[in-house]
Protein backbone atom coordinates (compact mmCIF):
# COMPACT_ATOMS: atom_id res chain seq x y z
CA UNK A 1 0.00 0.00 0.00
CA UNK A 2 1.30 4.01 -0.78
CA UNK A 3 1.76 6.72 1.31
CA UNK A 4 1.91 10.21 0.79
CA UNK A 5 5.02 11.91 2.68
CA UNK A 6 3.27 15.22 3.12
CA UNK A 7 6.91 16.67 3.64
CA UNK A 8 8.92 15.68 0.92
CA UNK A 9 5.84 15.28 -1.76
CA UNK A 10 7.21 12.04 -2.65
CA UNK A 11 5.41 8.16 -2.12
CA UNK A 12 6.46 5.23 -0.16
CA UNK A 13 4.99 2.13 1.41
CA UNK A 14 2.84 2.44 4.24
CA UNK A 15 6.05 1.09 5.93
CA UNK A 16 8.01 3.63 5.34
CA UNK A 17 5.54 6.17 6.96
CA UNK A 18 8.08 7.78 9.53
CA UNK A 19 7.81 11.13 10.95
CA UNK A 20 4.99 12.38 8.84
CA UNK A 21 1.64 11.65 8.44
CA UNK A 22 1.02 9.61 5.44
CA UNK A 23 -2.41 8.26 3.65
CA UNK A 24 -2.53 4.66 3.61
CA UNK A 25 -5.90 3.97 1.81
CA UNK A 26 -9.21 5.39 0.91
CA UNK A 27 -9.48 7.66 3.78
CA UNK A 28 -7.78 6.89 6.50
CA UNK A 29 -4.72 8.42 7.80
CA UNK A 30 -1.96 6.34 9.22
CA UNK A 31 0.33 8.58 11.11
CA UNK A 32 3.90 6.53 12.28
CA UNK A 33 6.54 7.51 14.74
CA UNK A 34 10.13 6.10 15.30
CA UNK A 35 12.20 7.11 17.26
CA UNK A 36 16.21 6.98 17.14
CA UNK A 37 16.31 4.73 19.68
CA UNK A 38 18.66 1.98 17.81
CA UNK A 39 17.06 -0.61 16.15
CA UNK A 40 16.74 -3.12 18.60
CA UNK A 41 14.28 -0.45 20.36
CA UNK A 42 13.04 0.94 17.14
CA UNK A 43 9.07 0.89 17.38
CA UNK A 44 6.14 2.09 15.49
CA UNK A 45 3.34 4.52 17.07
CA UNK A 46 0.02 4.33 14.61
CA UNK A 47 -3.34 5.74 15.20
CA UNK A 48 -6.22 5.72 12.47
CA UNK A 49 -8.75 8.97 11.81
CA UNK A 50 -11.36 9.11 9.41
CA UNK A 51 -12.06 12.24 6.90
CA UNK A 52 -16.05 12.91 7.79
CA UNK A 53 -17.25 15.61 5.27
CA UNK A 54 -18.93 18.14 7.55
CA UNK A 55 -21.92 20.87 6.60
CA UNK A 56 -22.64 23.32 8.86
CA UNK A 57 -25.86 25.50 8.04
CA UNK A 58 -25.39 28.56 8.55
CA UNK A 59 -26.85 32.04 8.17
CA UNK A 60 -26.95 34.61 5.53
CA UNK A 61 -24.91 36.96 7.38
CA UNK A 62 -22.00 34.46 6.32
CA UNK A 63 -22.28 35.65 2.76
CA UNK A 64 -21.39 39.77 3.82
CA UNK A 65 -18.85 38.17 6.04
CA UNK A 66 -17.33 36.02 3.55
CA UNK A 67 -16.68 39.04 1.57
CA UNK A 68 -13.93 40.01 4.19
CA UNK A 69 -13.44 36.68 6.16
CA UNK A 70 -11.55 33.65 5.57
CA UNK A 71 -12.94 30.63 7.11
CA UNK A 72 -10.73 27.86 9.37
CA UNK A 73 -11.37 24.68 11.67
CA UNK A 74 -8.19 23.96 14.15
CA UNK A 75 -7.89 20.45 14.68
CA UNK A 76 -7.14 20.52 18.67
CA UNK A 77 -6.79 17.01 19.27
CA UNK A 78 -7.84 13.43 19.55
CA UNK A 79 -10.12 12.55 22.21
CA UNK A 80 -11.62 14.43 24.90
CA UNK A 81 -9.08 15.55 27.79
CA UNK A 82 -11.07 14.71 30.51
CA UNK A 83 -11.58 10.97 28.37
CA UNK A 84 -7.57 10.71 27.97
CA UNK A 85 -7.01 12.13 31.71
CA UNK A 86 -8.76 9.57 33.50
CA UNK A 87 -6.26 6.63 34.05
CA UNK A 88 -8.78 3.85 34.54
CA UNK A 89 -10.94 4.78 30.81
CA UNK A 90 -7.49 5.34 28.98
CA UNK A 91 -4.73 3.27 27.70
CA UNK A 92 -1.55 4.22 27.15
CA UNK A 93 -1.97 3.92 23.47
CA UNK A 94 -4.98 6.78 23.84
CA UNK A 95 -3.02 9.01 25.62
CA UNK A 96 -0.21 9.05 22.63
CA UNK A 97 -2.83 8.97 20.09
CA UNK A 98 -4.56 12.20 21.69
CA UNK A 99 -1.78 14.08 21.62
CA UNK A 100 -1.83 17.90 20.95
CA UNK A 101 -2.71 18.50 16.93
CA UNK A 102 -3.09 22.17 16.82
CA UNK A 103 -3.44 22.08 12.81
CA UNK A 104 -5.88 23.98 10.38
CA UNK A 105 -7.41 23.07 8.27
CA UNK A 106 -9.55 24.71 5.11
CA UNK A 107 -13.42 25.60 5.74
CA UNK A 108 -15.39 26.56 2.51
CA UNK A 109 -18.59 28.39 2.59
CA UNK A 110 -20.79 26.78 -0.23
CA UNK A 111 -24.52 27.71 -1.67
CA UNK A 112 -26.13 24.81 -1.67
CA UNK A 113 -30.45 24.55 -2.84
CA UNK A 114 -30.43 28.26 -2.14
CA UNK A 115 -28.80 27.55 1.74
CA UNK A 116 -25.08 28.33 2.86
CA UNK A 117 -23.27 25.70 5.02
CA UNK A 118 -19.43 25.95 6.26
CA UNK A 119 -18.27 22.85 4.60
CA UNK A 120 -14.97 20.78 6.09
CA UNK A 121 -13.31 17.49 6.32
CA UNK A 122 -12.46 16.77 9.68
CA UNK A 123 -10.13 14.05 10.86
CA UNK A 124 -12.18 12.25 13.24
CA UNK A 125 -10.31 9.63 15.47
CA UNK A 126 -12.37 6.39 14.53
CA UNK A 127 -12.23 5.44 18.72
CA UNK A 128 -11.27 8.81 20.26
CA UNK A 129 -13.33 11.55 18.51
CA UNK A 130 -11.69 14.97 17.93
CA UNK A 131 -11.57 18.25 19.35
CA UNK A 132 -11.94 21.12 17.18
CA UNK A 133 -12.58 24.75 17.18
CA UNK A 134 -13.83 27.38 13.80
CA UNK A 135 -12.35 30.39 13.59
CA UNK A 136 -12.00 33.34 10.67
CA UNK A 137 -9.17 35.54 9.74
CA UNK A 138 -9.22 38.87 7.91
CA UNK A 139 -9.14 38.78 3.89
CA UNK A 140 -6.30 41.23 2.76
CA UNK A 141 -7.32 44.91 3.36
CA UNK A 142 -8.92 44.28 6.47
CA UNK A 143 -8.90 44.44 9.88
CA UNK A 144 -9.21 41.42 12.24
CA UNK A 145 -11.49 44.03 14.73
CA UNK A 146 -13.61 44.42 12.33
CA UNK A 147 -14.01 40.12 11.70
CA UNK A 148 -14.47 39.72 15.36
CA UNK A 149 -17.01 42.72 15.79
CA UNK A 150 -18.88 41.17 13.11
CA UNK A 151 -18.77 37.56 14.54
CA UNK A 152 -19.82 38.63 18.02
CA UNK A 153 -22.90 40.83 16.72
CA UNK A 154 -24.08 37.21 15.03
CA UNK A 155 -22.72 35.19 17.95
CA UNK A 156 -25.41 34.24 20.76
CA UNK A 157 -24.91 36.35 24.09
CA UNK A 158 -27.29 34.88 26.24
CA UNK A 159 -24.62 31.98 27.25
CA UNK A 160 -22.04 34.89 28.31
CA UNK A 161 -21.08 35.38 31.89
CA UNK A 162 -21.23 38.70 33.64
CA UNK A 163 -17.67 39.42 32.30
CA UNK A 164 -18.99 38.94 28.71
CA UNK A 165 -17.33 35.47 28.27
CA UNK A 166 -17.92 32.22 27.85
CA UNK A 167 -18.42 30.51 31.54
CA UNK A 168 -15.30 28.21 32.58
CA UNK A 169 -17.83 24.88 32.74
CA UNK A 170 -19.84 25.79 29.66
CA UNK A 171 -21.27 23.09 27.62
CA UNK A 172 -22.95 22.90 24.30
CA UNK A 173 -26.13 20.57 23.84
CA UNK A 174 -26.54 20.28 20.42
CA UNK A 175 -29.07 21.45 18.23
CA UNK A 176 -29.79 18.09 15.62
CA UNK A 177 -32.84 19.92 13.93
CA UNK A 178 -30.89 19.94 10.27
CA UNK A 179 -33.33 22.75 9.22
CA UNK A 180 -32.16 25.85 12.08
CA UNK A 181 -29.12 27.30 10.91
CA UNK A 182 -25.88 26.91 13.73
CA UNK A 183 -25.53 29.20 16.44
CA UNK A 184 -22.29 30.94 17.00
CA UNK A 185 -21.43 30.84 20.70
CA UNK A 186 -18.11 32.31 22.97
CA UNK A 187 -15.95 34.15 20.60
CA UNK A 188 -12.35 35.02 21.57
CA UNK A 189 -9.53 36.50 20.02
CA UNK A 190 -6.81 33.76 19.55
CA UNK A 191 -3.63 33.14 17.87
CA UNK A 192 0.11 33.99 18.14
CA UNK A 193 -0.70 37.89 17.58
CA UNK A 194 -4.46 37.07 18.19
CA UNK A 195 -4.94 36.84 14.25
CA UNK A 196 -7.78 34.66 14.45
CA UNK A 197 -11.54 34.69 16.28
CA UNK A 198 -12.48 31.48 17.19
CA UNK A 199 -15.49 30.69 17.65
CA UNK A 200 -17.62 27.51 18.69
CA UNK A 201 -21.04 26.33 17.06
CA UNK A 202 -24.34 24.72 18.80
CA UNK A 203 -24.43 21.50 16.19
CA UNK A 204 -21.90 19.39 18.09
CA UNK A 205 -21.03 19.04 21.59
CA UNK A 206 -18.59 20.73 23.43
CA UNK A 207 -15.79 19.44 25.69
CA UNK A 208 -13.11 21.55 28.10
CA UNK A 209 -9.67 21.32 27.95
CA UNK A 210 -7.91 19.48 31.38
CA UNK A 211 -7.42 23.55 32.69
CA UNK A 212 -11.10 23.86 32.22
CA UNK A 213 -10.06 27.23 30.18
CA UNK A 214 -11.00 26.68 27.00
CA UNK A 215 -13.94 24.98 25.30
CA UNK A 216 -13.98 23.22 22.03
CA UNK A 217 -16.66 21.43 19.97
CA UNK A 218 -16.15 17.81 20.07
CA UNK A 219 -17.20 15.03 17.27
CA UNK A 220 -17.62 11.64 18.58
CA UNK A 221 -15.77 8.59 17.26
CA UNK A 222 -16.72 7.69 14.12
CA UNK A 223 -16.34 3.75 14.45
CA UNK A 224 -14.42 1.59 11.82
């Protein structure tokens, strides 16, 4: 079977997958580790996600914001922290699977039958799930204010604390009516020169991270 070495565009076996994540077949990913441990203590780390297509209906004030906003999903991690924190529910092999991912990926707003949807493949760990968060950045020529002004005016503020931000144990339950377009919920300013407003959405659950800081939306395992 190929692989895809993202970081030399070149092919291998499946076998050869080391230090990069390769695609080993239809859709899942096959990501392999090994270390330079000598040979004799050479091993192999693999974990398996799933691209799920996702479509997120959305409002129409996505197609005036489109006109000066990019759209993003960060892939946070595998698994849910509190899942891959609790000794007992966790293996080993979980805990290196759900390691930090921090990695964007592209989110397209499409007209679809006279709707818009946000429309992404996510990597979705086929046992773990996968934490991820939406966020926009500013199209050339304008200002990332301006993107999170615009975000927060559409965002719901009824969840908000008395500070005017999202509550440290807030969860999400979803909304699974297909026909009500996703609520935007606990925007924040993000980023290494807070470049980005992030952004979480009412369709999927959420999930905190192990500081009980930040809140993500969370897809559940997809199954083999």
């Amino acid at each position: 079977m190929l692989a895809y070495d993202g970081s030399k565009s070149t092919w291998g076996t499946c076998d050869e997958a080391i230090l990069f994540s390769a695609w080993c077949g239809g859709d899942i990913i096959s990501v392999g580790l090994t270390p330079w441990l000598g040979q004799s203590n050479a091993f192999t780390l693999q974990w398996r996600v799933k691209a799920v297509r996702f479509q997120v209906l959305v409002n129409e004030q996505f197609r005036t914001l489109s006109t000066i906003a990019d759209f993003h999903c960060l892939v946070t991690r595998y698994g849910a922290d509190q899942a891959l924190n609790d000794n007992v529910a966790s293996t080993e092999k979980d805990k290196i699977d759900g390691q930090r991912q921090l990695r964007s990926i592209k989110v397209e707003l499409k007209l679809e039958n006279g709707l818009l949807f946000l429309s992404f493949d996510l990597p979705v760990h086929v046992y773990l799930g996968t934490q991820f968060k939406l966020y926009a950045t500013a199209k050339d020529g304008h200002d990332v204010r301006e993107i999170e002004t615009e975000i927060t005016k559409m965002s719901d503020s009824t969840v908000l604390n008395e500070k005017g931000r999202c509550p440290k144990n807030f969860v999400i339950q979803p909304d699974l009516d297909p026909t009500h377009p996703a609520k935007l919920m606990c925007v924040d300013r993000g980023g290494t020169q807070f470049q980005r407003v992030f952004f979480l959405i009412d369709k999927y659950y959420s999930t905190l991270t192990a500081e009980g800081a930040i809140s993500n939306n969370f897809a559940g395992a997809a199954g083999l």
